[in-house]
Protein backbone atom coordinates (compact mmCIF):
# COMPACT_ATOMS: atom_id res chain seq x y z
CA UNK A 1 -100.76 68.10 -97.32
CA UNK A 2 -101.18 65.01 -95.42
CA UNK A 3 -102.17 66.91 -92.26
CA UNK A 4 -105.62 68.01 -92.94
CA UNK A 5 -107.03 64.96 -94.25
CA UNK A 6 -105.83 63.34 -90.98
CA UNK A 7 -109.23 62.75 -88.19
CA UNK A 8 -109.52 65.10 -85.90
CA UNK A 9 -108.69 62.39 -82.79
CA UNK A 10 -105.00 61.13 -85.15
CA UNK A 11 -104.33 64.60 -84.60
CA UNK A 12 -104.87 64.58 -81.07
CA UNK A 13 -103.01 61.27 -80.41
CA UNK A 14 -100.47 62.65 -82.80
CA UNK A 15 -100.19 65.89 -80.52
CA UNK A 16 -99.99 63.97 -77.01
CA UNK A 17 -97.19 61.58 -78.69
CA UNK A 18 -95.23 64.71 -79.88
CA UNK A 19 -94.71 66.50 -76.36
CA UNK A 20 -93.68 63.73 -74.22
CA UNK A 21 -90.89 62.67 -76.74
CA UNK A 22 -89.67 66.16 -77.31
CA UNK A 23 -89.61 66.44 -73.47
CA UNK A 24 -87.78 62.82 -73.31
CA UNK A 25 -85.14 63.76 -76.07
CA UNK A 26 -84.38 67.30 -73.97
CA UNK A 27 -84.19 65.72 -70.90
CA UNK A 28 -81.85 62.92 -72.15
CA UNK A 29 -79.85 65.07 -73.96
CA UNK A 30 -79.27 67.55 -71.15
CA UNK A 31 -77.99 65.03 -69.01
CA UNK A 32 -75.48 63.36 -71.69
CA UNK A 33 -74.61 66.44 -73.23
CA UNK A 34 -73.39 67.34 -69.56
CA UNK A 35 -71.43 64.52 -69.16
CA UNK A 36 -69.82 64.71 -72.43
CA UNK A 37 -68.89 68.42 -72.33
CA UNK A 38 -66.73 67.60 -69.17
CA UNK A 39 -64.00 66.53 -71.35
CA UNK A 40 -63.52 69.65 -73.23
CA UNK A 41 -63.54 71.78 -69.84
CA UNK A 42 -60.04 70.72 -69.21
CA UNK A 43 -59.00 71.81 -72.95
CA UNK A 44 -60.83 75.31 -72.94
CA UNK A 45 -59.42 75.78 -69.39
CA UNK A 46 -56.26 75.03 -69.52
CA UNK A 47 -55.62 76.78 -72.80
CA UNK A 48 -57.47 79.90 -71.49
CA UNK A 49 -60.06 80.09 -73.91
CA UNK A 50 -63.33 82.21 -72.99
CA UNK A 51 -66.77 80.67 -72.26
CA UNK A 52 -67.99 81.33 -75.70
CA UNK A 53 -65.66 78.97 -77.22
CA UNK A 54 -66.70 76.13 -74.82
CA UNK A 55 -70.41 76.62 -75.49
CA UNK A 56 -69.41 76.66 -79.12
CA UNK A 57 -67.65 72.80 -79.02
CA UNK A 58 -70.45 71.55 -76.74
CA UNK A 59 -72.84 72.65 -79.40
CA UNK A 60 -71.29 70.60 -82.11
CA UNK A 61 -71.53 67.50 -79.79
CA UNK A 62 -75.28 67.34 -80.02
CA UNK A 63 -76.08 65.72 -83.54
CA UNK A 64 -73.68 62.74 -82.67
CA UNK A 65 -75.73 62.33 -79.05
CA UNK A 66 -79.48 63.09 -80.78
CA UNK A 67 -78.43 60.34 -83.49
CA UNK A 68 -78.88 57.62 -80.46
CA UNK A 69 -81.45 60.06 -78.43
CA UNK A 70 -84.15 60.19 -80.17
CA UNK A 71 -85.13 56.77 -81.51
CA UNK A 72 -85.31 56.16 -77.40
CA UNK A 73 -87.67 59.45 -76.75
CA UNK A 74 -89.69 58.30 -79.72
CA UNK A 75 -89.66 54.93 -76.88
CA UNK A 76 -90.24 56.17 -74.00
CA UNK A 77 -92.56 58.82 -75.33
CA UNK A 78 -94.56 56.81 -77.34
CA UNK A 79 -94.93 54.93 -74.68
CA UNK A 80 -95.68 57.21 -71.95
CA UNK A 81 -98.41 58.87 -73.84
CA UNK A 82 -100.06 55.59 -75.09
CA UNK A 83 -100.18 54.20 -71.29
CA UNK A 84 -101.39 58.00 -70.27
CA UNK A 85 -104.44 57.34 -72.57
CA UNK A 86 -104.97 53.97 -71.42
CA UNK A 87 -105.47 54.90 -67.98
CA UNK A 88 -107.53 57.33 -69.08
CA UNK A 89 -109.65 55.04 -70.49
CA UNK A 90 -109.50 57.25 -73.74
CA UNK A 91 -108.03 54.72 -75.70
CA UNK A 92 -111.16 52.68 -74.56
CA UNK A 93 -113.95 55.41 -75.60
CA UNK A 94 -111.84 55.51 -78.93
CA UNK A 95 -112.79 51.96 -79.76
CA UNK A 96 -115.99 52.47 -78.95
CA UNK A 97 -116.82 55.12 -81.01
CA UNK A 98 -115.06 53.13 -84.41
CA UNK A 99 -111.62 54.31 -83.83
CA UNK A 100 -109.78 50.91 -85.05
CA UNK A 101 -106.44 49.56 -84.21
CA UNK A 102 -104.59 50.77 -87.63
CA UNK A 103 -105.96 54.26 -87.18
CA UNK A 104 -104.26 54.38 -83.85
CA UNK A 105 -101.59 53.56 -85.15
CA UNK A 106 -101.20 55.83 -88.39
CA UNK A 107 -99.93 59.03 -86.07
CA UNK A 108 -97.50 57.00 -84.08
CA UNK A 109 -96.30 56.12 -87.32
CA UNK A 110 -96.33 59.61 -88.81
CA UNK A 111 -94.49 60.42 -84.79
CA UNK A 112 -92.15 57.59 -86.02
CA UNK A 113 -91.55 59.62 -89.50
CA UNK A 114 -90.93 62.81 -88.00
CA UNK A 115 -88.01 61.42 -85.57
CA UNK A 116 -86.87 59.42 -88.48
CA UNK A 117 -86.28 62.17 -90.80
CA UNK A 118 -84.39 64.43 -88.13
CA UNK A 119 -82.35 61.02 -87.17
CA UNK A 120 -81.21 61.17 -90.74
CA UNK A 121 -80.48 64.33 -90.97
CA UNK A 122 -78.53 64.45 -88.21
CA UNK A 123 -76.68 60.89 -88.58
CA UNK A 124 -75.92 61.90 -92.31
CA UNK A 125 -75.04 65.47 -92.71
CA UNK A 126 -75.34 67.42 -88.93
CA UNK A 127 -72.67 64.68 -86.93
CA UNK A 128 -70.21 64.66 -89.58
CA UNK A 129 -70.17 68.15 -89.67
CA UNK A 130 -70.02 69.27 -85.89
CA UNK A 131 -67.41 66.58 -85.80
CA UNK A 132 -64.97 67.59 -88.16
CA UNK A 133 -65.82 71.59 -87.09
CA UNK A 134 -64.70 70.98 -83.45
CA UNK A 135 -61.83 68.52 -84.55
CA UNK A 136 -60.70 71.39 -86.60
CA UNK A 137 -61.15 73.86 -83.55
CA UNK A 138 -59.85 71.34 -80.58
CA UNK A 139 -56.52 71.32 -83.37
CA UNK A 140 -56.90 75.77 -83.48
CA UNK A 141 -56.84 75.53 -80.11
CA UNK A 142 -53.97 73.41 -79.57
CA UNK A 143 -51.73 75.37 -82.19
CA UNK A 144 -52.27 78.21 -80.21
CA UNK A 145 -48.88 77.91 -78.18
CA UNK A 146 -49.46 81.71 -76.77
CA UNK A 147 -52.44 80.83 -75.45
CA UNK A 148 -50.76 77.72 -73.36
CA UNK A 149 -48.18 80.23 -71.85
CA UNK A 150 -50.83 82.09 -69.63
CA UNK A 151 -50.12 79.52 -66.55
CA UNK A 152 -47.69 81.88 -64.43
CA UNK A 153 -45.37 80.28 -62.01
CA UNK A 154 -45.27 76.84 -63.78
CA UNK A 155 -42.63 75.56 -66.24
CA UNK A 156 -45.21 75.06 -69.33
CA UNK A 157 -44.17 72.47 -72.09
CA UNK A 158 -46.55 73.48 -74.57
CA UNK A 159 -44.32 72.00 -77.55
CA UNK A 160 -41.50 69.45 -77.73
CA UNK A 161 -38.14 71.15 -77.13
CA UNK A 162 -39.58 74.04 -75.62
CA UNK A 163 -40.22 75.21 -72.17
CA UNK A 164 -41.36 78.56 -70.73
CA UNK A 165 -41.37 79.78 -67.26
CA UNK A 166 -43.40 83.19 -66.60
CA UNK A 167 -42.95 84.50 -62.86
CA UNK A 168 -45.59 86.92 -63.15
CA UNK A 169 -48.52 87.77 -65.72
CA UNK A 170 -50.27 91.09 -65.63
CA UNK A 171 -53.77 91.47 -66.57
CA UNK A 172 -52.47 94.38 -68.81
CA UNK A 173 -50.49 91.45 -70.83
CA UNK A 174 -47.01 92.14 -69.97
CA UNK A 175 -45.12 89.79 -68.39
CA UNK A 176 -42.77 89.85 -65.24
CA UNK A 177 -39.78 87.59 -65.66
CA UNK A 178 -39.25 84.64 -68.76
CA UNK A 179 -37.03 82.29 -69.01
CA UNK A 180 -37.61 80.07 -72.41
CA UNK A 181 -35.61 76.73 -72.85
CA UNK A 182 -34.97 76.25 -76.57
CA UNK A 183 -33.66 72.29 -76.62
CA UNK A 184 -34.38 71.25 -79.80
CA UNK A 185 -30.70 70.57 -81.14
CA UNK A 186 -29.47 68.69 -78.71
CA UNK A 187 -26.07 69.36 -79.08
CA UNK A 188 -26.54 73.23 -78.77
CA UNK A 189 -29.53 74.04 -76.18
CA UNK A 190 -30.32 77.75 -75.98
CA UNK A 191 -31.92 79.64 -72.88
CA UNK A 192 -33.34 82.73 -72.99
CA UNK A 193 -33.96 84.86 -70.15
CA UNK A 194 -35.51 88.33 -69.54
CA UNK A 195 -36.73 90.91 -66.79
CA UNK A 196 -39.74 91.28 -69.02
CA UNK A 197 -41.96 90.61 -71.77
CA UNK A 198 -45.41 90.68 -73.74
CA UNK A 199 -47.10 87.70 -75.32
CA UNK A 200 -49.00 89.45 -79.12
CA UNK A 201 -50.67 87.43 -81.32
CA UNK A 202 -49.84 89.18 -84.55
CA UNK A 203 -51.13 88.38 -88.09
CA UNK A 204 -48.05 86.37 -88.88
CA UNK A 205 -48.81 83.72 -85.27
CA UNK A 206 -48.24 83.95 -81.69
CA UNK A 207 -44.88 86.36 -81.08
CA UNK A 208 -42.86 86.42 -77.48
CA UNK A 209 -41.54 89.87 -77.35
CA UNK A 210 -38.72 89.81 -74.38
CA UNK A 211 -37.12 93.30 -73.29
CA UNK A 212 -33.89 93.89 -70.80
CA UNK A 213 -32.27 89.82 -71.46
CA UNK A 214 -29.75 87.77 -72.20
CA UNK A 215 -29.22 84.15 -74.51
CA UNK A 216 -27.08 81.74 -73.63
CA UNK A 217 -25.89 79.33 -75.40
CA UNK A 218 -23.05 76.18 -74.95
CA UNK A 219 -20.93 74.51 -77.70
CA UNK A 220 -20.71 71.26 -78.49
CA UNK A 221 -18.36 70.03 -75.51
CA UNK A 222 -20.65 71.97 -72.88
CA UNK A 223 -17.48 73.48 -71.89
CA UNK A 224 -18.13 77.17 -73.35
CA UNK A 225 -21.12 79.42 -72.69
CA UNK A 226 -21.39 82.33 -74.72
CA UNK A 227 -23.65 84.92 -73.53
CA UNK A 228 -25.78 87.70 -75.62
CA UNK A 229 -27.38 90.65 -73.86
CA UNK A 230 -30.15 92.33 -76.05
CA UNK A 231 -32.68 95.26 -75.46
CA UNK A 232 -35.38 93.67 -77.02
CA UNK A 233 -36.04 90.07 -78.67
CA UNK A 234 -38.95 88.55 -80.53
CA UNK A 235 -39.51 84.66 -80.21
CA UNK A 236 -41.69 83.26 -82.74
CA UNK A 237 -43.68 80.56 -81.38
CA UNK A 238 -45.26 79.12 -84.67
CA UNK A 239 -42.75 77.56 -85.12
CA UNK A 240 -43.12 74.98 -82.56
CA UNK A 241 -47.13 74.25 -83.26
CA UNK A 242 -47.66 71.57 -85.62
CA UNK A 243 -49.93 70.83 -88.52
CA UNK A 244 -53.46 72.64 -88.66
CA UNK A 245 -55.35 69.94 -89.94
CA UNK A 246 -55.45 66.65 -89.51
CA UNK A 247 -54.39 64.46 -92.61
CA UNK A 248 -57.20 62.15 -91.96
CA UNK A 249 -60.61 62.42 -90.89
CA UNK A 250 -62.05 59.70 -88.74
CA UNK A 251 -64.83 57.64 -89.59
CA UNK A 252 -67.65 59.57 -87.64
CA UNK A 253 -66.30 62.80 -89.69
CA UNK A 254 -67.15 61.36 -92.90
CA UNK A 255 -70.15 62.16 -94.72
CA UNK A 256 -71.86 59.04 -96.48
CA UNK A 257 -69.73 59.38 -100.00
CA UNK A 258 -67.06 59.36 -98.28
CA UNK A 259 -67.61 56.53 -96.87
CA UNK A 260 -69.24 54.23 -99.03
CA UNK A 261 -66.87 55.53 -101.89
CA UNK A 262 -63.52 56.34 -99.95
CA UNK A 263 -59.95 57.26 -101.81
CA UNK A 264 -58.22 54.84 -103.09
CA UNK A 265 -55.55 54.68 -101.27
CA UNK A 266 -57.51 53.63 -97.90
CA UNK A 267 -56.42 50.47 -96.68
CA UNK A 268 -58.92 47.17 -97.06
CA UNK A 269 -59.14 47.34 -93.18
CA UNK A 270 -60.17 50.73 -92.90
CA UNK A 271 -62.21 50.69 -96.02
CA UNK A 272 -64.60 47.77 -93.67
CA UNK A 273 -64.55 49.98 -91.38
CA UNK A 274 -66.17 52.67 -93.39
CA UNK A 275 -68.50 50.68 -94.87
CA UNK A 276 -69.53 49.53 -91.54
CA UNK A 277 -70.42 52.89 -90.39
CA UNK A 278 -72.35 53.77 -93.62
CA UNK A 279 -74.61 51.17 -93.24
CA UNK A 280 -74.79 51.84 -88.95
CA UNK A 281 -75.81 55.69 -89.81
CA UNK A 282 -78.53 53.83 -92.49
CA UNK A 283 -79.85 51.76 -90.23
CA UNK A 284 -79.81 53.80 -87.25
CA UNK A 285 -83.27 55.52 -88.18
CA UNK A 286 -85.17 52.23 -88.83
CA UNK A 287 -85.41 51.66 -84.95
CA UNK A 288 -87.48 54.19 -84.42
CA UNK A 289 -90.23 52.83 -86.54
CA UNK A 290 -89.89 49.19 -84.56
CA UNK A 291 -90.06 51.54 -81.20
CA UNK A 292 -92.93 52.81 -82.25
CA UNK A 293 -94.36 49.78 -83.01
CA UNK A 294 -94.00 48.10 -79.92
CA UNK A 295 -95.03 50.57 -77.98
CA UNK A 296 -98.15 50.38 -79.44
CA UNK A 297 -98.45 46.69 -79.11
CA UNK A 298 -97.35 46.52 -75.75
CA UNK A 299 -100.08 49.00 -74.30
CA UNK A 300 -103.02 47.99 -77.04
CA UNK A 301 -102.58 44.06 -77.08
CA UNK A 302 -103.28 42.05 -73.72
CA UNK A 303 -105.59 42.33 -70.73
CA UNK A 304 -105.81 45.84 -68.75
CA UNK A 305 -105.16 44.27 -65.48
CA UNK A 306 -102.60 46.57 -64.02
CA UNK A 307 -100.21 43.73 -62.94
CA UNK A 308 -100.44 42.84 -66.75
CA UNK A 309 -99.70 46.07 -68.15
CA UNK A 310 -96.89 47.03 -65.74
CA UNK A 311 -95.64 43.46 -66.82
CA UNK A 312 -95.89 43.94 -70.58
CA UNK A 313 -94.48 47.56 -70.23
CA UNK A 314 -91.42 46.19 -68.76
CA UNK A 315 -90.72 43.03 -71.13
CA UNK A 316 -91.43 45.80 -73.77
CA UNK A 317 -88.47 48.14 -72.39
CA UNK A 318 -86.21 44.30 -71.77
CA UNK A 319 -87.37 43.70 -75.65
CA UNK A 320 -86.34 47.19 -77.01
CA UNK A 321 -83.24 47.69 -74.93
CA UNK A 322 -82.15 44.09 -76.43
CA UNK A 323 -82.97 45.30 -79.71
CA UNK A 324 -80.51 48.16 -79.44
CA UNK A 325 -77.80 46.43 -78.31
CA UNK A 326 -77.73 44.00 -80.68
CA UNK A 327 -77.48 46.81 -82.85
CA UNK A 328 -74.49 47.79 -81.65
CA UNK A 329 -73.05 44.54 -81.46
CA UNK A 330 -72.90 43.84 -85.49
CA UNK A 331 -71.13 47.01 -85.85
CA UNK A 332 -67.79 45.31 -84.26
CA UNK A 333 -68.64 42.44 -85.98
CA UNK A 334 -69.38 44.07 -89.71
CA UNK A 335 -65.83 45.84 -89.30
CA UNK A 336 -64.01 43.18 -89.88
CA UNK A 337 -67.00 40.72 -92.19
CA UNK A 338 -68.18 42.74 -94.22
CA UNK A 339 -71.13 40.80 -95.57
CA UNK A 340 -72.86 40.79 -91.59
CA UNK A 341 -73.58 44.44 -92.69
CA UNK A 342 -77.14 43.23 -93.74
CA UNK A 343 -77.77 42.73 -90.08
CA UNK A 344 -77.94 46.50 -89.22
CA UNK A 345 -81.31 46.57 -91.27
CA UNK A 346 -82.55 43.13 -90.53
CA UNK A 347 -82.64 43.25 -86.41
CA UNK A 348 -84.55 46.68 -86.33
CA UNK A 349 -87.18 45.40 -89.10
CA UNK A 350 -87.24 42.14 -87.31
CA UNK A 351 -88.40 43.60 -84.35
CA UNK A 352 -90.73 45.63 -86.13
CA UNK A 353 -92.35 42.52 -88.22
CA UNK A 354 -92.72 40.96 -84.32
CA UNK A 355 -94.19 43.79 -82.89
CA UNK A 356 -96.86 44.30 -86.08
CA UNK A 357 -97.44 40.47 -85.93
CA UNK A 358 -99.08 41.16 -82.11
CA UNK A 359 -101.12 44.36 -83.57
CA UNK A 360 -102.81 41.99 -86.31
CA UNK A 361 -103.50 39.27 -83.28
CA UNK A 362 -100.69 36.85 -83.12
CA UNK A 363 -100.25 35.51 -79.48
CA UNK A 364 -96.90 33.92 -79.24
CA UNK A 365 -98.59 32.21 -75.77
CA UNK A 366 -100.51 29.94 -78.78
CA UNK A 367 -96.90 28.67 -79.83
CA UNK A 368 -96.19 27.59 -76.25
CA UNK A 369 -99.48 25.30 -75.63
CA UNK A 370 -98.90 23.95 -79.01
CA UNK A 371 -95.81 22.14 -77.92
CA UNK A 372 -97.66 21.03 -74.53
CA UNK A 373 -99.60 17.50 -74.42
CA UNK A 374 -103.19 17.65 -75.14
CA UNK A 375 -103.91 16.51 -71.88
CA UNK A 376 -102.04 19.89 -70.12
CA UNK A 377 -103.54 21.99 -72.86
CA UNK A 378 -106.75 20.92 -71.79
């Protein structure tokens, strides 16, 4: 085991690195997750689903958001805690006692390691899976006609060619008052229409039991209505809910096979597009190394004047931020050229190469006064 054999102050560093970038990844998480569960309140609501199942689709949510979370806790935490120890002057006492530049930096890479490996594993395995799970749900949910009937006193359209009208729904689950609008031949529309009812969901699908009605239908002129009085009428409502599955899963459902080695019947387009993603979840994790790293350079290269370190910190945050988006930016562009693929590895390992160049002592200020005349360099 690698932990052991680690010095007693990697472990410490190792252990103030760890909280503030679990407490960064909560924190940012919280606040996204919020704001991305908002779109399924309007789906569990209106379909009258209970709490549970709205906790239950939020949940699968959170691999897809910690995929881009946590490389920028590893950030901001790294970051946080290195600066902590600098004004501490710990980081200081650590250098005086032997503690050398590459140690240092040996548990923010190990810090780096950990968030890498749960990046992966959620980018490869925990995303696809939530996604497809609450696709699969969001279409359970929307198959479930019976449940889209519960809105009393509104004409509900909760499948082409059919509308329902309840007057009055009892808590008990009997209804006062239906009127269902069957319209899906055209030429012969049917209505039915009863004093009461009860909405079951029975092992065959969702059933509309109507007591005490009538159904009326017109020929094909419009110009005869016949007219059927019943004591009791089941309306099978399956029959207007659609497929349960999707025939195709989108790209962020796929798990890497399937998207580096797709069917062969995918299009060339959509094939790119897979590919494109493959190598976006493989690349993903690498940014959290080249975080790391610059965090580290940022707080244990340069002078300690506090107008100096507040002004690395922030070109640090400009350089990182930059970083990322750039990232982002190939993925449009490898979707439709392929072969820019290679630049989802290259810009994260560029900026770490940069960012271990100024831990081993290059000063890109030395570039600058090269180009100036001797005279101003002087």
């Amino acid at each position: 085991m690698i932990w052991p054999k680690l010095p007693r102050l990697s472990l410490y560093i190792l252990g103030q690195l760890i909280g503030p970038t679990a407490l960064f990844a909560f924190l940012m998480t919280t606040v996204v997750w919020l704001t991305q569960s908002l779109r399924l309140l309007d789906l569990v609501i209106n379909r009258g689903q209970s709490a549970t199942t709205f906790i239950y689709l939020t949940l699968l949510i959170l691999p897809s958001l910690l995929v881009i979370i946590l490389p920028i806790a590893l950030f901001a935490g790294t970051l946080y805690a290195l600066t902590k120890l600098n004004t501490d002057s710990e980081l200081v006492v650590m250098a005086s006692a032997g503690y050398s530049r590459a140690q240092l930096s040996v548990p923010v890479m190990i810090a780096a390691g950990i968030v890498v490996a749960m990046t992966y594993l959620c980018g490869l395995y925990l995303m696809p899976a939530g996604l497809r799970a609450m696709k699969d749900k969001v279409l359970d949910i929307r198959a479930d006609v019976g449940a889209a009937l519960l809105d009393e006193g509104e004409f509900n359209t909760p499948a082409l060619g059919l509308t329902v009208f309840i007057r009055e729904l009892n808590s008990d689950g009997h209804i006062r008052g239906v009127l269902v609008h069957d319209s899906r031949n055209k030429k012969h529309p049917i209505t039915y229409l009863a004093e009461n009812g009860q909405l079951a969901q029975t092992p065959a699908g969702a059933r509309l039991i109507m007591y005490q009605g009538t159904i009326e239908q017109s020929d094909a002129s419009g110009a005869q209505l016949s007219v059927l009085k019943f004591k009791s009428y089941i309306f099978d409502l399956d029959q207007f809910t659609g497929p349960a599955r999707a025939a195709d899963r989108a790209s962020g459902e796929r798990f890497l096979p399937e998207l580096l080695w797709p069917e062969p019947t995918v299009k060339a387009s959509v094939r790119a597009a897979y590919f494109a993603e493959a190598n976006n979840r493989l690349a993903q994790p690498l940014y959290c190394i080249a975080f790391g790293l610059i965090a580290l350079a940022v707080i244990t290269r340069g002078r300690r004047a506090r107008g100096a370190h507040a002004l690395r910190i922030t070109l640090a945050v400009i350089a990182a931020a930059m970083l990322r988006i750039a990232g982002y930016g190939v993925q449009g562009l490898a979707t439709h050229h392929p072969a820019l693929s290679v630049l989802f590895y290259l810009i994260p390992l560029l900026g770490a190469g940069i960012a271990t160049a100024l831990l081993m002592g290059f000063d890109p200020r030395g570039l600058l006064r090269a180009g100036e005349p001797a005279e101003l360099a002087a």
